[in-house]
PDB file of N, CA and C in Angstrom:
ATOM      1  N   UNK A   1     106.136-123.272-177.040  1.00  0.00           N
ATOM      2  CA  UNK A   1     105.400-124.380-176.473  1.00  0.00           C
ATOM      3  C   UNK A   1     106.263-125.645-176.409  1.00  0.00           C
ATOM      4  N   UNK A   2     107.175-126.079-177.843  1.00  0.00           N
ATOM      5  CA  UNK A   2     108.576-127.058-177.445  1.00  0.00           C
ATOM      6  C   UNK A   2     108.826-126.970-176.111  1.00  0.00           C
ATOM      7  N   UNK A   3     109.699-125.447-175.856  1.00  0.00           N
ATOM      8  CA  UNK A   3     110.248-125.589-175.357  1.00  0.00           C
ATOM      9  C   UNK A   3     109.829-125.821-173.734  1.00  0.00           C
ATOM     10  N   UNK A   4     108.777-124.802-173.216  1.00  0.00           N
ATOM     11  CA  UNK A   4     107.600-125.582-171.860  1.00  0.00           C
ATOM     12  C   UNK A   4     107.366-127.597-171.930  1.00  0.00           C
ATOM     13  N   UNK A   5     106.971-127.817-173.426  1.00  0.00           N
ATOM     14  CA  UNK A   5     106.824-129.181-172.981  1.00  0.00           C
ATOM     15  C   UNK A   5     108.489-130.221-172.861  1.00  0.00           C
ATOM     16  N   UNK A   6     109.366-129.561-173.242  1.00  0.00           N
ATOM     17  CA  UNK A   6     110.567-130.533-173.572  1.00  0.00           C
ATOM     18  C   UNK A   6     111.130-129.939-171.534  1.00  0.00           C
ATOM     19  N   UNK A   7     110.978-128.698-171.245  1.00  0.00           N
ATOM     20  CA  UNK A   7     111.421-128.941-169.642  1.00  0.00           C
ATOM     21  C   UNK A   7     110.920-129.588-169.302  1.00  0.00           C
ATOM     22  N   UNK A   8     109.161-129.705-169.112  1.00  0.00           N
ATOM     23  CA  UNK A   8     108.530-130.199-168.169  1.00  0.00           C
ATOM     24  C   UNK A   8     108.713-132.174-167.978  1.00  0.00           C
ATOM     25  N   UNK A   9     109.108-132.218-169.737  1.00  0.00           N
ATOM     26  CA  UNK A   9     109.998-133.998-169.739  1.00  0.00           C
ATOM     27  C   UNK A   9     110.967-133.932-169.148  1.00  0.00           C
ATOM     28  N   UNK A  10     111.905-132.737-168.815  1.00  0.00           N
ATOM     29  CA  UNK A  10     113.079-133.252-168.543  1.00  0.00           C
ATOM     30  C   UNK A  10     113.208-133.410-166.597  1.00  0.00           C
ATOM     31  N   UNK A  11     112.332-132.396-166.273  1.00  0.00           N
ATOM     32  CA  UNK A  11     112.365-132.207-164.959  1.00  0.00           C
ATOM     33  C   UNK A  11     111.620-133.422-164.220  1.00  0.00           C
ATOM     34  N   UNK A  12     110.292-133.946-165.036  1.00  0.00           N
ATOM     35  CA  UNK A  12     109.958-135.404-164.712  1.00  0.00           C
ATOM     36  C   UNK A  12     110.910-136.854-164.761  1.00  0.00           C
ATOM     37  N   UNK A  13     111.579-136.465-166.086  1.00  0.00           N
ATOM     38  CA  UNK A  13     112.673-137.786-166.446  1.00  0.00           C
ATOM     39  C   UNK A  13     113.801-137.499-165.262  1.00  0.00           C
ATOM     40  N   UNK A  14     114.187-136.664-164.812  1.00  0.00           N
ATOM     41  CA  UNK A  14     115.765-136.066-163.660  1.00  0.00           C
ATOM     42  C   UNK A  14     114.916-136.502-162.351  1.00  0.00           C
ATOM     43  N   UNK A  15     114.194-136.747-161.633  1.00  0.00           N
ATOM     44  CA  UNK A  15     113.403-137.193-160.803  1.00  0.00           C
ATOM     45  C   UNK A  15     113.119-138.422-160.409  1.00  0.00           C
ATOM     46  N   UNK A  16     113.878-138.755-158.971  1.00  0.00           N
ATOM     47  CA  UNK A  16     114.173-140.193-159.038  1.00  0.00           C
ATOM     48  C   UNK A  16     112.667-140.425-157.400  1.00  0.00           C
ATOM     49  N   UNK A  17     112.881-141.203-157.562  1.00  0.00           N
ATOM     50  CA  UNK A  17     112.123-141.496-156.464  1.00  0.00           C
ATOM     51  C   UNK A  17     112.777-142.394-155.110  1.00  0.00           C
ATOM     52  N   UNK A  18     112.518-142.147-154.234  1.00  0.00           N
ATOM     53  CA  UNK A  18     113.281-142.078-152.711  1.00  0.00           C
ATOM     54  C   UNK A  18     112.965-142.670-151.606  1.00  0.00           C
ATOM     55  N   UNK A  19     113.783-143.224-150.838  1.00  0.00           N
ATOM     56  CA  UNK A  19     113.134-143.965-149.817  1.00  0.00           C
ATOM     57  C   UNK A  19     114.144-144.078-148.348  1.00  0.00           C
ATOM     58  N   UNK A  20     113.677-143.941-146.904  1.00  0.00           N
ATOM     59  CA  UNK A  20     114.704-144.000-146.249  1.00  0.00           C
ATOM     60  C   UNK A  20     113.749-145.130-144.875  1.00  0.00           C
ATOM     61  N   UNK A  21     115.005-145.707-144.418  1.00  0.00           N
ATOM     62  CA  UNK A  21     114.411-146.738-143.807  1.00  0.00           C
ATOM     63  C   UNK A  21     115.301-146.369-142.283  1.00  0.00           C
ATOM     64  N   UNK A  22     114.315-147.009-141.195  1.00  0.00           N
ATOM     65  CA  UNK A  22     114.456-146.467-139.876  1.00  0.00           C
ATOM     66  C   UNK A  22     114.800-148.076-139.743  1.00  0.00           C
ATOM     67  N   UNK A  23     115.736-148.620-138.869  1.00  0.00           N
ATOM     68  CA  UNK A  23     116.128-149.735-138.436  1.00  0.00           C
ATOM     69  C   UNK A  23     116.256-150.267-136.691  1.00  0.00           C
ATOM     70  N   UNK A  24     115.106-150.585-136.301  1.00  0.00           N
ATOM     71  CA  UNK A  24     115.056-150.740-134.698  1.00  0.00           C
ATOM     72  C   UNK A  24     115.063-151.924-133.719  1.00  0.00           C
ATOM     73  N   UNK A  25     116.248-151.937-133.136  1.00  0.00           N
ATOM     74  CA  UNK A  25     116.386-153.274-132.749  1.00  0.00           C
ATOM     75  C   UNK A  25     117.425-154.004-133.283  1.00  0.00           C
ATOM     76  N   UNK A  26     117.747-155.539-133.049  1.00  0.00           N
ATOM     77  CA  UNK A  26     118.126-156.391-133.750  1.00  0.00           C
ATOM     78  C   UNK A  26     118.053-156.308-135.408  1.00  0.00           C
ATOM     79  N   UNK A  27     117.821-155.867-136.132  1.00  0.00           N
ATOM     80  CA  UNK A  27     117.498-155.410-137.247  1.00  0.00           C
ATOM     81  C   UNK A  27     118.729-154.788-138.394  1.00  0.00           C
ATOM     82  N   UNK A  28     119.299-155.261-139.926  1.00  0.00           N
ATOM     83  CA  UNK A  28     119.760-155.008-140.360  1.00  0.00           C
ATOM     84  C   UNK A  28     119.783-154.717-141.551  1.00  0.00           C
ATOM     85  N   UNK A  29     120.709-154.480-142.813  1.00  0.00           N
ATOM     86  CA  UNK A  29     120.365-154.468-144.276  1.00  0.00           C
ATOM     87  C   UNK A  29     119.979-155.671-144.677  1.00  0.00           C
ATOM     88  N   UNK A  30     120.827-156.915-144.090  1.00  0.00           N
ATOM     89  CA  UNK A  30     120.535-157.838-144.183  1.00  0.00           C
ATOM     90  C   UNK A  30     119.735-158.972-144.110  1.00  0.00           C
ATOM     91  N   UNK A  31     118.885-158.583-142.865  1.00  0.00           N
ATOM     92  CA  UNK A  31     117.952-159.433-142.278  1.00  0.00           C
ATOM     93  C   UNK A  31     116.668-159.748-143.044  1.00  0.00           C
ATOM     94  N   UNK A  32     116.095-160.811-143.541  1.00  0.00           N
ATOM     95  CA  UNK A  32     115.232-161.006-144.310  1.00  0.00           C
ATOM     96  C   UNK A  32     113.875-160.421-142.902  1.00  0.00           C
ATOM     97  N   UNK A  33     112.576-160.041-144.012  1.00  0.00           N
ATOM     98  CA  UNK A  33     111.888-159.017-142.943  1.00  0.00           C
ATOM     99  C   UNK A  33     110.339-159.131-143.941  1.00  0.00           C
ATOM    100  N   UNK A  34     109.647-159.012-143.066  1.00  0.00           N
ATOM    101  CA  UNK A  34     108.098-159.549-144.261  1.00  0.00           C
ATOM    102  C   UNK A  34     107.440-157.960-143.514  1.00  0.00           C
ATOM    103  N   UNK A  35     106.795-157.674-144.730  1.00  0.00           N
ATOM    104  CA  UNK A  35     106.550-156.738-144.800  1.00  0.00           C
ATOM    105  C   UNK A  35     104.882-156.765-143.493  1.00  0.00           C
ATOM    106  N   UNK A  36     104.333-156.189-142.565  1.00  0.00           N
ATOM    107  CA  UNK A  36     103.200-156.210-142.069  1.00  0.00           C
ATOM    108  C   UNK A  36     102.326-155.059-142.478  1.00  0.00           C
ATOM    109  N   UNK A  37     102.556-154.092-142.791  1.00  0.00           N
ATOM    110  CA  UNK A  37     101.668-152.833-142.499  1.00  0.00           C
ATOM    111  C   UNK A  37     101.658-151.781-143.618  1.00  0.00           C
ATOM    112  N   UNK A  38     100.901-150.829-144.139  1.00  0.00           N
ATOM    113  CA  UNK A  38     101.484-149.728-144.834  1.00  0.00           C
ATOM    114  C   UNK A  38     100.146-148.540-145.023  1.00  0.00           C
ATOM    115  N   UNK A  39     100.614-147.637-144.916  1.00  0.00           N
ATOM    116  CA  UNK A  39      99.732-146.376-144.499  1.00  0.00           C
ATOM    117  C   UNK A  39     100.464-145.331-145.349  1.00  0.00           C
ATOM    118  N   UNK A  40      99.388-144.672-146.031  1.00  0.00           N
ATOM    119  CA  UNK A  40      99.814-143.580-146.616  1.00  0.00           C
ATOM    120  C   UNK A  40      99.395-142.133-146.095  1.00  0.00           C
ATOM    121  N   UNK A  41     100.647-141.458-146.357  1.00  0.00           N
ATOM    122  CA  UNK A  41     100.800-140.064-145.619  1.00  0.00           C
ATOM    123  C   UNK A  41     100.301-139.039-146.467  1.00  0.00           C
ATOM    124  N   UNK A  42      99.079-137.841-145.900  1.00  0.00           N
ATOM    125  CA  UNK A  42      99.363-137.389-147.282  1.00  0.00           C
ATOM    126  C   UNK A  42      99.546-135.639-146.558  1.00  0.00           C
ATOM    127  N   UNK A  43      99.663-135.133-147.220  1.00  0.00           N
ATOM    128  CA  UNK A  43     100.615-133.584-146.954  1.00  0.00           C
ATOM    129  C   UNK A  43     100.323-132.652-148.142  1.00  0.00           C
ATOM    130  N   UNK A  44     100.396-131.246-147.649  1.00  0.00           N
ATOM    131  CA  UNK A  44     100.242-129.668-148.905  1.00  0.00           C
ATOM    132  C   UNK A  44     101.520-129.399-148.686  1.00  0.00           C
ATOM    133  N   UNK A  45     101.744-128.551-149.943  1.00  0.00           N
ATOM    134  CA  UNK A  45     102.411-127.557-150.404  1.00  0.00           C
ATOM    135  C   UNK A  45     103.997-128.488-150.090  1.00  0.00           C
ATOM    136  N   UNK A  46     104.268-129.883-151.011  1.00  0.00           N
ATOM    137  CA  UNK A  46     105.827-130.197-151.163  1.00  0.00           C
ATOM    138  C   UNK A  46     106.030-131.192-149.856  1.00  0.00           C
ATOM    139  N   UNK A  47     105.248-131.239-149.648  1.00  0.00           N
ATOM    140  CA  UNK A  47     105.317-132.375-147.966  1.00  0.00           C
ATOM    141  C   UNK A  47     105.039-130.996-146.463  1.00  0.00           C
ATOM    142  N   UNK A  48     105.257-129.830-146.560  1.00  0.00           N
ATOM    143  CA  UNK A  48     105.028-128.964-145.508  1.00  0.00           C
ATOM    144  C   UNK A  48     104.221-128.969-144.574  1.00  0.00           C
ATOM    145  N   UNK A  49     103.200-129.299-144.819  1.00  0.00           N
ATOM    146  CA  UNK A  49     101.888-129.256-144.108  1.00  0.00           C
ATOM    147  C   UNK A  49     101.354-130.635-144.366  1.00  0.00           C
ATOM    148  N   UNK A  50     101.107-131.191-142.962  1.00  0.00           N
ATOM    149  CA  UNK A  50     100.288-132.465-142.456  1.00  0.00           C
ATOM    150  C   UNK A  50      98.884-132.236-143.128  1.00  0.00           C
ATOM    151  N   UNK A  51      98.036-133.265-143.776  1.00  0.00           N
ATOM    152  CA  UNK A  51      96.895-133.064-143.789  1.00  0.00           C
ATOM    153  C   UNK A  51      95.806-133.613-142.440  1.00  0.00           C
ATOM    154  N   UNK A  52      96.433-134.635-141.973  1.00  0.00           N
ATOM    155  CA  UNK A  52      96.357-135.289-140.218  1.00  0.00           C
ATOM    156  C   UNK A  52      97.440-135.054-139.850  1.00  0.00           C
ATOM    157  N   UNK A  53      97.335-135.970-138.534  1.00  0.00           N
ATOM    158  CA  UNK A  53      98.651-136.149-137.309  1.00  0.00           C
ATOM    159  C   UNK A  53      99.388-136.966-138.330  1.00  0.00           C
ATOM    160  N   UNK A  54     100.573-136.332-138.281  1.00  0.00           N
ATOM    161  CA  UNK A  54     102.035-137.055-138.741  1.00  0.00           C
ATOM    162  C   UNK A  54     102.326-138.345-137.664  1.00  0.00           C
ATOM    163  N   UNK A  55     102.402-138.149-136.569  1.00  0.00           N
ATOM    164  CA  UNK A  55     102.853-138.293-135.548  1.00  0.00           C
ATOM    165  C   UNK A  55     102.672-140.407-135.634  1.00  0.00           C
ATOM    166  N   UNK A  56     103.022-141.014-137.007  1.00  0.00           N
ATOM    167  CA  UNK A  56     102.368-142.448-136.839  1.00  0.00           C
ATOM    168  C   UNK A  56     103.664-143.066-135.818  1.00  0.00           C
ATOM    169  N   UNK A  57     102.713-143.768-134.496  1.00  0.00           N
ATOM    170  CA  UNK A  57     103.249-144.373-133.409  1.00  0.00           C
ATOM    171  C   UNK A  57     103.473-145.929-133.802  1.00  0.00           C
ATOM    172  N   UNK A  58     105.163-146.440-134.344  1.00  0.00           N
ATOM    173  CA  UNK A  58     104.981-147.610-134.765  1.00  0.00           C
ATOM    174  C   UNK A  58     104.710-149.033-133.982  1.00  0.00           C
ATOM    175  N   UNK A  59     104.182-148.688-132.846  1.00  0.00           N
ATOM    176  CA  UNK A  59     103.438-150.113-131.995  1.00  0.00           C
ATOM    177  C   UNK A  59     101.933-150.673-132.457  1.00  0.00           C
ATOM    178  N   UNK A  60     101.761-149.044-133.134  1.00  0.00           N
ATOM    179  CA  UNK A  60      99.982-149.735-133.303  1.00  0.00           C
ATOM    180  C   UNK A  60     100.211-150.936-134.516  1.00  0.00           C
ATOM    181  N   UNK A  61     101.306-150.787-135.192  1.00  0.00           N
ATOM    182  CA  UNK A  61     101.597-151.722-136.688  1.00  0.00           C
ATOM    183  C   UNK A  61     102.563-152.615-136.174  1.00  0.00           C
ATOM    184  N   UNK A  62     103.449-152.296-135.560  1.00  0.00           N
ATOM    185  CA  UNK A  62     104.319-153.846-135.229  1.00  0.00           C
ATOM    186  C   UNK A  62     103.977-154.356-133.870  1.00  0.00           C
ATOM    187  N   UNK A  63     103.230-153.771-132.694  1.00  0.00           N
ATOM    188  CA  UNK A  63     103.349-154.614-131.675  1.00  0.00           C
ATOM    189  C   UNK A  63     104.129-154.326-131.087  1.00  0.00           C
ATOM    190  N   UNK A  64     104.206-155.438-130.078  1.00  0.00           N
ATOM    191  CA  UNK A  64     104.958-154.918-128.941  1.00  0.00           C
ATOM    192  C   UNK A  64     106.386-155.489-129.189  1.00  0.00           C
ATOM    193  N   UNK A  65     106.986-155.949-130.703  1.00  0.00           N
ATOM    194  CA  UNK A  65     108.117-156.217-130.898  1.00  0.00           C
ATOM    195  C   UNK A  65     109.300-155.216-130.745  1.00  0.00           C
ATOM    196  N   UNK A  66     110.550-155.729-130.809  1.00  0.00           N
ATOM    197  CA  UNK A  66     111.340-155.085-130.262  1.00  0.00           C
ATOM    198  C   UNK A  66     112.522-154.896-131.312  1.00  0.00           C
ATOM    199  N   UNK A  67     112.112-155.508-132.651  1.00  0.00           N
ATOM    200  CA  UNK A  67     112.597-155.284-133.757  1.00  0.00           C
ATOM    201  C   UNK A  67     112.200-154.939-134.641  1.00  0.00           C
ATOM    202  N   UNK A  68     112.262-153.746-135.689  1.00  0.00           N
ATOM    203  CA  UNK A  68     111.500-153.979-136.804  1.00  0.00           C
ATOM    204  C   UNK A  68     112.132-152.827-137.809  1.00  0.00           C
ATOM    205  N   UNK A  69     111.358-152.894-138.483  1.00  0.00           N
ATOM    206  CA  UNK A  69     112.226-151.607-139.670  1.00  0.00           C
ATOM    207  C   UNK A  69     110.565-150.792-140.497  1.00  0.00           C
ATOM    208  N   UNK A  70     110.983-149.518-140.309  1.00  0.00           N
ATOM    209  CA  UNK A  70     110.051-148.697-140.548  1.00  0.00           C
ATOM    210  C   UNK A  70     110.798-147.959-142.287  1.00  0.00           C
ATOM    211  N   UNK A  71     110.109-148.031-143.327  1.00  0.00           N
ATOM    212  CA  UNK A  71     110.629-147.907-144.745  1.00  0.00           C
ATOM    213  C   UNK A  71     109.593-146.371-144.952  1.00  0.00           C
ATOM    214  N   UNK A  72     109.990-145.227-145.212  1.00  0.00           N
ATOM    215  CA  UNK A  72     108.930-144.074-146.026  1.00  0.00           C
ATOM    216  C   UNK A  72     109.416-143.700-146.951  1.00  0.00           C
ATOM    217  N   UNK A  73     108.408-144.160-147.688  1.00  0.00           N
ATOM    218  CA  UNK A  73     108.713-144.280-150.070  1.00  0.00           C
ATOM    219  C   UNK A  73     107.956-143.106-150.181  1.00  0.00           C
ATOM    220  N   UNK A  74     108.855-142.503-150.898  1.00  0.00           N
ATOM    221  CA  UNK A  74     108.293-141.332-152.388  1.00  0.00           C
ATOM    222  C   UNK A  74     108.593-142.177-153.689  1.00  0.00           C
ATOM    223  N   UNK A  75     107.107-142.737-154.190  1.00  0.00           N
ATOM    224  CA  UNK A  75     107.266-143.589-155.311  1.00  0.00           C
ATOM    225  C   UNK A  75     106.824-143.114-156.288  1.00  0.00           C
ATOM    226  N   UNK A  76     107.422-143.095-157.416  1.00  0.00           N
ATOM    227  CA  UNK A  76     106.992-143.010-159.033  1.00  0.00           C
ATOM    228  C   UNK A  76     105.523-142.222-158.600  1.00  0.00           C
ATOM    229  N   UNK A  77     105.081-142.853-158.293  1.00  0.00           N
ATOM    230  CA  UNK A  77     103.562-142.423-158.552  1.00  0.00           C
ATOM    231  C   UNK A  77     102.967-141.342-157.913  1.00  0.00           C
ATOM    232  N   UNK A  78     103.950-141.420-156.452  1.00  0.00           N
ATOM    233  CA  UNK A  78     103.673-140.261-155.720  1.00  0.00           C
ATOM    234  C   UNK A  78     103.993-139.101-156.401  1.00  0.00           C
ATOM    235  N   UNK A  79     105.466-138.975-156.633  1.00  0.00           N
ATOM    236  CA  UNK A  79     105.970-137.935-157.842  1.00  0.00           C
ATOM    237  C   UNK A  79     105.196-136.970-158.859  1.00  0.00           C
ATOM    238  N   UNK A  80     104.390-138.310-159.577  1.00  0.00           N
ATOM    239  CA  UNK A  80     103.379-137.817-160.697  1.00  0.00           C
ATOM    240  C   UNK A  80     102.482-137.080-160.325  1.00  0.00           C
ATOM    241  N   UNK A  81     101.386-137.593-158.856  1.00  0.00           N
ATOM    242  CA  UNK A  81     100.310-136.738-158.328  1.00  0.00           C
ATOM    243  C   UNK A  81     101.148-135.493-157.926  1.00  0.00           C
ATOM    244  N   UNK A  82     101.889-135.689-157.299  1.00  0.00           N
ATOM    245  CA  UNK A  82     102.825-134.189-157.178  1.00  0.00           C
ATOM    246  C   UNK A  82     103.013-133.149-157.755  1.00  0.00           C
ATOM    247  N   UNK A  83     103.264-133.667-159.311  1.00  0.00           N
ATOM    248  CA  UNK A  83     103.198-133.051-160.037  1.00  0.00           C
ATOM    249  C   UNK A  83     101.966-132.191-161.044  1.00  0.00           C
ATOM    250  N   UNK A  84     101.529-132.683-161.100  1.00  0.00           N
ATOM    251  CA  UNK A  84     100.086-132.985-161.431  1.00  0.00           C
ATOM    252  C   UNK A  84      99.082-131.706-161.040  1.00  0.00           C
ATOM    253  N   UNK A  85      99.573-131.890-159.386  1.00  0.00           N
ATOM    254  CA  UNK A  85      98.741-130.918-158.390  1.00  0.00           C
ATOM    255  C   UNK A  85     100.316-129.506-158.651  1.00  0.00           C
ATOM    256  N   UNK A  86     100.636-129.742-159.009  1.00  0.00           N
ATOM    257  CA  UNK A  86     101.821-128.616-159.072  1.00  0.00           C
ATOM    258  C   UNK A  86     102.203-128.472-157.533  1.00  0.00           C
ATOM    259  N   UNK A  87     102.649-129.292-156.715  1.00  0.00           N
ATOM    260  CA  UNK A  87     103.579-129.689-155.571  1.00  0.00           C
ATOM    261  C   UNK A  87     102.616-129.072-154.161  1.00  0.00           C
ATOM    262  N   UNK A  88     101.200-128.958-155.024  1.00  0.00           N
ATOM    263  CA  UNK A  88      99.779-128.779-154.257  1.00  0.00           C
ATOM    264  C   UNK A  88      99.621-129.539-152.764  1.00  0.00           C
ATOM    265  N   UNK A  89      99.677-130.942-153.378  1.00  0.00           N
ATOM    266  CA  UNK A  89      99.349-132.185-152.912  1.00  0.00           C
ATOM    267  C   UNK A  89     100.060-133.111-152.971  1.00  0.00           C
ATOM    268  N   UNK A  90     100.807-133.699-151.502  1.00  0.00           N
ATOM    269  CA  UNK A  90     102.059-134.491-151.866  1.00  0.00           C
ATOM    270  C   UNK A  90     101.061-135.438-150.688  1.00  0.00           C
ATOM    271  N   UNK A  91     101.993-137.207-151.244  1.00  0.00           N
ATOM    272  CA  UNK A  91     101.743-138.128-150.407  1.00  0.00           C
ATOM    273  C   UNK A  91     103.178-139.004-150.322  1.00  0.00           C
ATOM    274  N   UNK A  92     103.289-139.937-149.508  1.00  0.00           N
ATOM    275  CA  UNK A  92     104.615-140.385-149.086  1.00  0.00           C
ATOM    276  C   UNK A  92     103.560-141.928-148.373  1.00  0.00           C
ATOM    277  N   UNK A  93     104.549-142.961-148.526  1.00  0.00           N
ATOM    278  CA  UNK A  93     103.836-144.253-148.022  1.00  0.00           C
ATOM    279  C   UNK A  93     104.813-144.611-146.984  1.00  0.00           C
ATOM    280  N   UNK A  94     104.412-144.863-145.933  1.00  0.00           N
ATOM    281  CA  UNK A  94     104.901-145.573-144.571  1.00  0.00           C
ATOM    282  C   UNK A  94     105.063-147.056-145.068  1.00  0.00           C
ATOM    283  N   UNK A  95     105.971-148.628-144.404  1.00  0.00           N
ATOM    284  CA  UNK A  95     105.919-149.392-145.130  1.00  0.00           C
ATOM    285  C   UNK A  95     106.469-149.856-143.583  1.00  0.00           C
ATOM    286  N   UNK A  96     105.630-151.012-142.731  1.00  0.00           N
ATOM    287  CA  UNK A  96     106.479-151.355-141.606  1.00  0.00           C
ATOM    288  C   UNK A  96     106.794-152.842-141.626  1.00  0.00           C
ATOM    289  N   UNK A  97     108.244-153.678-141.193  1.00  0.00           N
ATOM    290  CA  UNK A  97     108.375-154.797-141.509  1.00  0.00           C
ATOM    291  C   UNK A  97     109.012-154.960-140.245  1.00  0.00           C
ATOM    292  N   UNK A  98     109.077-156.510-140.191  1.00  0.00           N
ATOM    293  CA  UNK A  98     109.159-156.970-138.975  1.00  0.00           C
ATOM    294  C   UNK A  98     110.488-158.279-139.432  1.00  0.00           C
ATOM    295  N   UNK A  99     111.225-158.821-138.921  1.00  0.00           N
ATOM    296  CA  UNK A  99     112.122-159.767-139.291  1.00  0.00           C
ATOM    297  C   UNK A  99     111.463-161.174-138.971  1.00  0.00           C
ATOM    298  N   UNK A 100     111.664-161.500-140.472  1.00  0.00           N
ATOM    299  CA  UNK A 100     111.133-162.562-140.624  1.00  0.00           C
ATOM    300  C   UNK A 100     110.975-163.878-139.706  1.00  0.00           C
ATOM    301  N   UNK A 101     111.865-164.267-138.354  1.00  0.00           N
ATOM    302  CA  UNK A 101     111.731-165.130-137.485  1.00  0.00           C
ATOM    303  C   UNK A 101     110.794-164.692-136.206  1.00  0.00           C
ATOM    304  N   UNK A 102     110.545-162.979-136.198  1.00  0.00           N
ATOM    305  CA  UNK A 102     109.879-162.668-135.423  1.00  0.00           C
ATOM    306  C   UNK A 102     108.120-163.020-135.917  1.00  0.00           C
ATOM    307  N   UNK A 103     108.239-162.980-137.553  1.00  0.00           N
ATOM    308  CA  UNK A 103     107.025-163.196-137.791  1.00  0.00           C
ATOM    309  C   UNK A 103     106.530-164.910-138.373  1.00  0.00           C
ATOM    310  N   UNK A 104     107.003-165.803-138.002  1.00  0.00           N
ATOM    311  CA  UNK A 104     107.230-166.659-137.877  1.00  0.00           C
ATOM    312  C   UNK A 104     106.871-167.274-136.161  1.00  0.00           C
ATOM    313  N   UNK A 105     107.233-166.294-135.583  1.00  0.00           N
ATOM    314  CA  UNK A 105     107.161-167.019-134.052  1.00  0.00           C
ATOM    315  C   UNK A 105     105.870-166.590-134.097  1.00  0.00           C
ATOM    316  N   UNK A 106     105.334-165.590-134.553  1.00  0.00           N
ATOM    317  CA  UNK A 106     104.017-164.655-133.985  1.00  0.00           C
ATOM    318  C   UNK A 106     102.691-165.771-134.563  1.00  0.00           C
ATOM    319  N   UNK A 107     102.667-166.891-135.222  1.00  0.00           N
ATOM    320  CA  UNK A 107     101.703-167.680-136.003  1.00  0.00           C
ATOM    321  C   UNK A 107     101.014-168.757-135.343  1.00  0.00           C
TER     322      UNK A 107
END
């Protein structure tokens, strides 16, 4: 029984959490960017299977801008339910931002 509970710490503790960002437009690492929007994804069996349409169209959240940066986090927390459900039930968060002078003009 150690030894089941000392993997199941170790395979949680080795488990980082992840994030990759889509950059469109004028748009850089650099560019300060305010966050507008965020929608969570949720998915079976490890992310495999959609529980809806995947398919999120990023105009309905930024508009008809022509810059923006689209962020999708696997966070800490997502991880845990992941786990939890034994890789049952996975979710992932969409995160859409816009550069900060664009959202500034938009006021």
């Amino acid at each position: 029984m150690k030894k089941l509970f000392l993997l199941v710490v170790c395979v949680i503790a080795f488990t980082s959490c992840y994030n990759t960002r889509i950059m469109v437009g004028d748009v850089n690492e650099k560019t300060p960017v305010v966050e507008i929007n965020k929608v969570t994804n949720h998915h079976l069996i490890y992310g495999l299977l959609p529980l809806k349409d995947v398919d999120v169209n990023p105009q309905e959240y930024v508009g008809n801008r022509d810059s923006y940066m689209v962020k999708v986090n696997h966070s800490l927390v997502n991880i845990l339910i992941e786990y939890l459900t034994f890789g049952i039930y996975t979710q992932t968060t969409t995160t859409f931002y816009v550069p900060l002078k664009d959202a500034e003009n938009a006021k």
